[in-house]
Protein backbone atom coordinates (compact mmCIF):
# COMPACT_ATOMS: atom_id res chain seq x y z
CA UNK A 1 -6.12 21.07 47.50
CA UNK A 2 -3.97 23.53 46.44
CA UNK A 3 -1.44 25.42 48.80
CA UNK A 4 -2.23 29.41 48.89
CA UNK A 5 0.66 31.03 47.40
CA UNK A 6 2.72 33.48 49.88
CA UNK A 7 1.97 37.04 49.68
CA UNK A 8 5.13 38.82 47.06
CA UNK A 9 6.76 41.65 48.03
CA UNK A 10 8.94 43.96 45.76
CA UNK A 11 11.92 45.88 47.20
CA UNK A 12 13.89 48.32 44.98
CA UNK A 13 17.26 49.61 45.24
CA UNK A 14 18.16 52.37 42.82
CA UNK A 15 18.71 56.33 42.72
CA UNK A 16 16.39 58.90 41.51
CA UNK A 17 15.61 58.72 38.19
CA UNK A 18 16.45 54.94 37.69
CA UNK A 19 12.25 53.97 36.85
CA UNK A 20 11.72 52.96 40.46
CA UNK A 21 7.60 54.32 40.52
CA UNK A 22 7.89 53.63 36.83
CA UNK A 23 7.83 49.88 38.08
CA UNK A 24 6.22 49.94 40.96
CA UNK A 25 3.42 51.23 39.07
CA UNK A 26 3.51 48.73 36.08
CA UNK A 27 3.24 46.55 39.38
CA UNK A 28 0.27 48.42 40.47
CA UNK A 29 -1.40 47.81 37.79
CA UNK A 30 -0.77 44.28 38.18
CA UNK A 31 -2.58 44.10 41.48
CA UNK A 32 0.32 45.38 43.89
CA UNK A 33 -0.30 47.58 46.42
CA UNK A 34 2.23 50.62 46.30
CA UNK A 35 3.69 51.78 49.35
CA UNK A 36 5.74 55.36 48.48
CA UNK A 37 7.20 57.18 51.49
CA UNK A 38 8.39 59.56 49.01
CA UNK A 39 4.21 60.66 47.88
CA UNK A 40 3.75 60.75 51.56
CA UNK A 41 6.53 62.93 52.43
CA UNK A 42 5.03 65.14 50.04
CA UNK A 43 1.24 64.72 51.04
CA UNK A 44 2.51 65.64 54.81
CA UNK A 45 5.24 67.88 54.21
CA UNK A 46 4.97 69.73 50.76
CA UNK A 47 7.96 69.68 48.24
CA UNK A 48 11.16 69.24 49.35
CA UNK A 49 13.71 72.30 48.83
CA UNK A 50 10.66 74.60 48.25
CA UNK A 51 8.39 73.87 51.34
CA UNK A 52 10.70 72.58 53.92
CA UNK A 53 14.47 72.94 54.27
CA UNK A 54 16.63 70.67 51.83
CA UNK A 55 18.35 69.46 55.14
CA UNK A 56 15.24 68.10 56.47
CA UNK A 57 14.17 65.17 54.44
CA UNK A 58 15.34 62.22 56.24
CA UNK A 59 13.69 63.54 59.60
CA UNK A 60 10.43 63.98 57.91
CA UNK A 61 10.62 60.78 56.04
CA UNK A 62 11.77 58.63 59.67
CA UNK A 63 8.26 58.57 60.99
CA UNK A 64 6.61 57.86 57.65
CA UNK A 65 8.92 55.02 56.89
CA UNK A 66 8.04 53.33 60.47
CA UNK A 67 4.58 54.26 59.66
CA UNK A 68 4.74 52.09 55.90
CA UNK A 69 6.92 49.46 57.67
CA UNK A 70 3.45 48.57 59.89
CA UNK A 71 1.33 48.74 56.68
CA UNK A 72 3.45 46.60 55.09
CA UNK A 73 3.52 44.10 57.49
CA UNK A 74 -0.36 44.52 57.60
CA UNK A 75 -1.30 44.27 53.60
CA UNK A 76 1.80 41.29 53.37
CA UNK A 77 -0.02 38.93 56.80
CA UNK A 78 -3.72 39.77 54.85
CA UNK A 79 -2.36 37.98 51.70
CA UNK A 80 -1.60 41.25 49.69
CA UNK A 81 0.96 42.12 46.68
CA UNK A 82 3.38 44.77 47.85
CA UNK A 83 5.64 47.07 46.19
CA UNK A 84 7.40 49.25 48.38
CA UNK A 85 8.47 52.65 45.92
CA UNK A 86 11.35 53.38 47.25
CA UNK A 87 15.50 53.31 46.91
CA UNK A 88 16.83 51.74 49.82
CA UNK A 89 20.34 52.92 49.28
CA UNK A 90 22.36 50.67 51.92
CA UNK A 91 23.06 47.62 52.82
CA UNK A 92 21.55 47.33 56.46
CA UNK A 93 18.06 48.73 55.02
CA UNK A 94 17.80 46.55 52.47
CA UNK A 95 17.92 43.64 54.96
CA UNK A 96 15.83 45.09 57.60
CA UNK A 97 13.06 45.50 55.13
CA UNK A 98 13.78 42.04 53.59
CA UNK A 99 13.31 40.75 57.30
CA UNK A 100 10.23 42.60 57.80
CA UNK A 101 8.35 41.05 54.09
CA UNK A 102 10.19 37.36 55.16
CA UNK A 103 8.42 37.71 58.80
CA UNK A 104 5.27 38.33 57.66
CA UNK A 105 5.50 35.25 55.06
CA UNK A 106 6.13 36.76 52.06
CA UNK A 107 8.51 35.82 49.20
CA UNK A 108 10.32 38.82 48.89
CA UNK A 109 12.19 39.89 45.67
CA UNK A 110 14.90 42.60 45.62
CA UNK A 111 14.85 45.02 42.22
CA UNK A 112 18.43 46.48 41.26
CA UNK A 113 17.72 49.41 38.96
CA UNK A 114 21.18 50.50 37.99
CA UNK A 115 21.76 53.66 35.83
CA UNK A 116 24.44 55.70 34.80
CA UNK A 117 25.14 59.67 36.00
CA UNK A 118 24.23 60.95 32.76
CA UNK A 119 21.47 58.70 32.03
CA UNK A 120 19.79 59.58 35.68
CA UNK A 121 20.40 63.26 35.20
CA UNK A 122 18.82 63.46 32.00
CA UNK A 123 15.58 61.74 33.81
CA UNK A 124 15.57 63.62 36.58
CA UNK A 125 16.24 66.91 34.69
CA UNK A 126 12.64 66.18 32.69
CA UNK A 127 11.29 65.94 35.70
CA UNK A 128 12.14 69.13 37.20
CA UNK A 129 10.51 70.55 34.32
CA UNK A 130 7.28 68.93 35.53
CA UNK A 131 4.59 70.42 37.03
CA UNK A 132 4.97 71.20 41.19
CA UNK A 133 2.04 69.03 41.25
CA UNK A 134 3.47 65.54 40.88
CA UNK A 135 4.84 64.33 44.39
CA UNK A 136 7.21 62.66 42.31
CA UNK A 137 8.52 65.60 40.46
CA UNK A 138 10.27 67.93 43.60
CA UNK A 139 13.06 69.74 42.30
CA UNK A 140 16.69 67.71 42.39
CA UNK A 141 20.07 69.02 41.12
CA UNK A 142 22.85 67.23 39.58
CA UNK A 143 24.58 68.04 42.50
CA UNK A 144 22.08 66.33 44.92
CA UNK A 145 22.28 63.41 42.34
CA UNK A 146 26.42 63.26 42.69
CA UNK A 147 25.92 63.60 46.66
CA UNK A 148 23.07 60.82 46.76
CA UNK A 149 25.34 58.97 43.98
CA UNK A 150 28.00 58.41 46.74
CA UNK A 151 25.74 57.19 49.38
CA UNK A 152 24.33 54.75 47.48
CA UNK A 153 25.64 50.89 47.89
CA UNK A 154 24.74 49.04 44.79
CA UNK A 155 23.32 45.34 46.22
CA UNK A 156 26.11 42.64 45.91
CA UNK A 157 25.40 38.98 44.75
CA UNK A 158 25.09 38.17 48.38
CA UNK A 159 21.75 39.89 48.40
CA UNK A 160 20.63 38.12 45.25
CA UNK A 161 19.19 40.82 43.14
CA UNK A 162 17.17 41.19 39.82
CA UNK A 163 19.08 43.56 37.79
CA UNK A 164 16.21 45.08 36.28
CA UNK A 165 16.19 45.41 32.31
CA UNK A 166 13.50 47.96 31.80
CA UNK A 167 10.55 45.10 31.58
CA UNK A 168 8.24 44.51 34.81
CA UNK A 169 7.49 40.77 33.01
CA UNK A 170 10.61 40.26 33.75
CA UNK A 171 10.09 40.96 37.93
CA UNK A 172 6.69 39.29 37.43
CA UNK A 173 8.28 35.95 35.99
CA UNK A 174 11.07 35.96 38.85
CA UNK A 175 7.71 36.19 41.54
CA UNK A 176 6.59 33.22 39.48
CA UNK A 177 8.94 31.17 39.42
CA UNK A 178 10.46 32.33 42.73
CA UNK A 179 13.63 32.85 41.49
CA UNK A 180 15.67 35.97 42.12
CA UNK A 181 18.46 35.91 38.85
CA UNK A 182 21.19 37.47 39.75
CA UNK A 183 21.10 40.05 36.12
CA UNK A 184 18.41 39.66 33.48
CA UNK A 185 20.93 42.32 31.31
């Protein structure tokens, strides 16, 4: 008799712009279940900049990130795939959100999705040009992109990422195989 296979759960570290839902939603389609604090911010809140204060974002998102933290522990213990569409920018939330997928027995995978300034600006500026309808498409500056740039802390080796080359096969195979390559570049 075969052994059940743990329940997979995808973590992403990157800034706007660098394909995070892109992925996570090739990774829907693959049977994952998407967890986005960002669409929820949105659903709860409205657009950020337009229908709350630009100031206000991480107070709004704290009680819907606590709120996906128990789902996620709730889809991961019932078996489920798991993407969780988000950036995780430092250090300490990567591994309290690693911690959560490993305590509910999941083999949990961290995505790096690295990108230049001008690269990410050039995404994100397409974007703003999108409709106001797209929870995914709130207005963000190249100056909000410099800011976030310095807050975010790229994982180190120590945290074993996948440097993510554009291809979810590629985060798919490292689920597989349960390996975590440290750059598929």
């Amino acid at each position: 008799m075969t052994q059940p296979r743990a329940p997979r759960c995808v973590l992403m570290a990157g800034l706007p712009g660098s394909g995070k839902t892109t992925l996570a939603r090739a990774l829907e389609q693959q049977g994952f279940i998407r967890m986005c604090p960002d669409e929820q911010v949105w659903q709860e809140h409205g657009h950020y900049g337009r229908d709350f204060p630009r100031g206000q974002y991480r107070i709004r998102e704290r009680p819907i990130l606590d709120r996906i933290a128990t789902e996620l522990h709730d889809a991961l213990t019932a078996g489920r795939d798991v993407v969780v569409d988000h950036g995780f920018w430092t250090v300490e939330e990567r591994e309290r959100w690693r911690a959560a997928g490993e305590l509910a027995g999941a083999q949990v995978l961290l995505v790096y999705l690295p990108g230049d300034h001008d690269t990410l600006w050039k995404r994100i500026d397409e974007r703003n040009r999108t409709t106001y309808s797209d929870p995914n498409s709130m207005y963000f500056s190249e100056d909000d992109l410099r800011r976030h740039g310095n807050s975010f802390v790229a994982p180190g080796l120590d945290e074993s990422p996948l440097v993510y080359d554009g291809r979810p096969e590629t985060v798919l195979t490292a689920l597989v195989d349960g390996d975590t390559p440290q750059s598929t570049c």
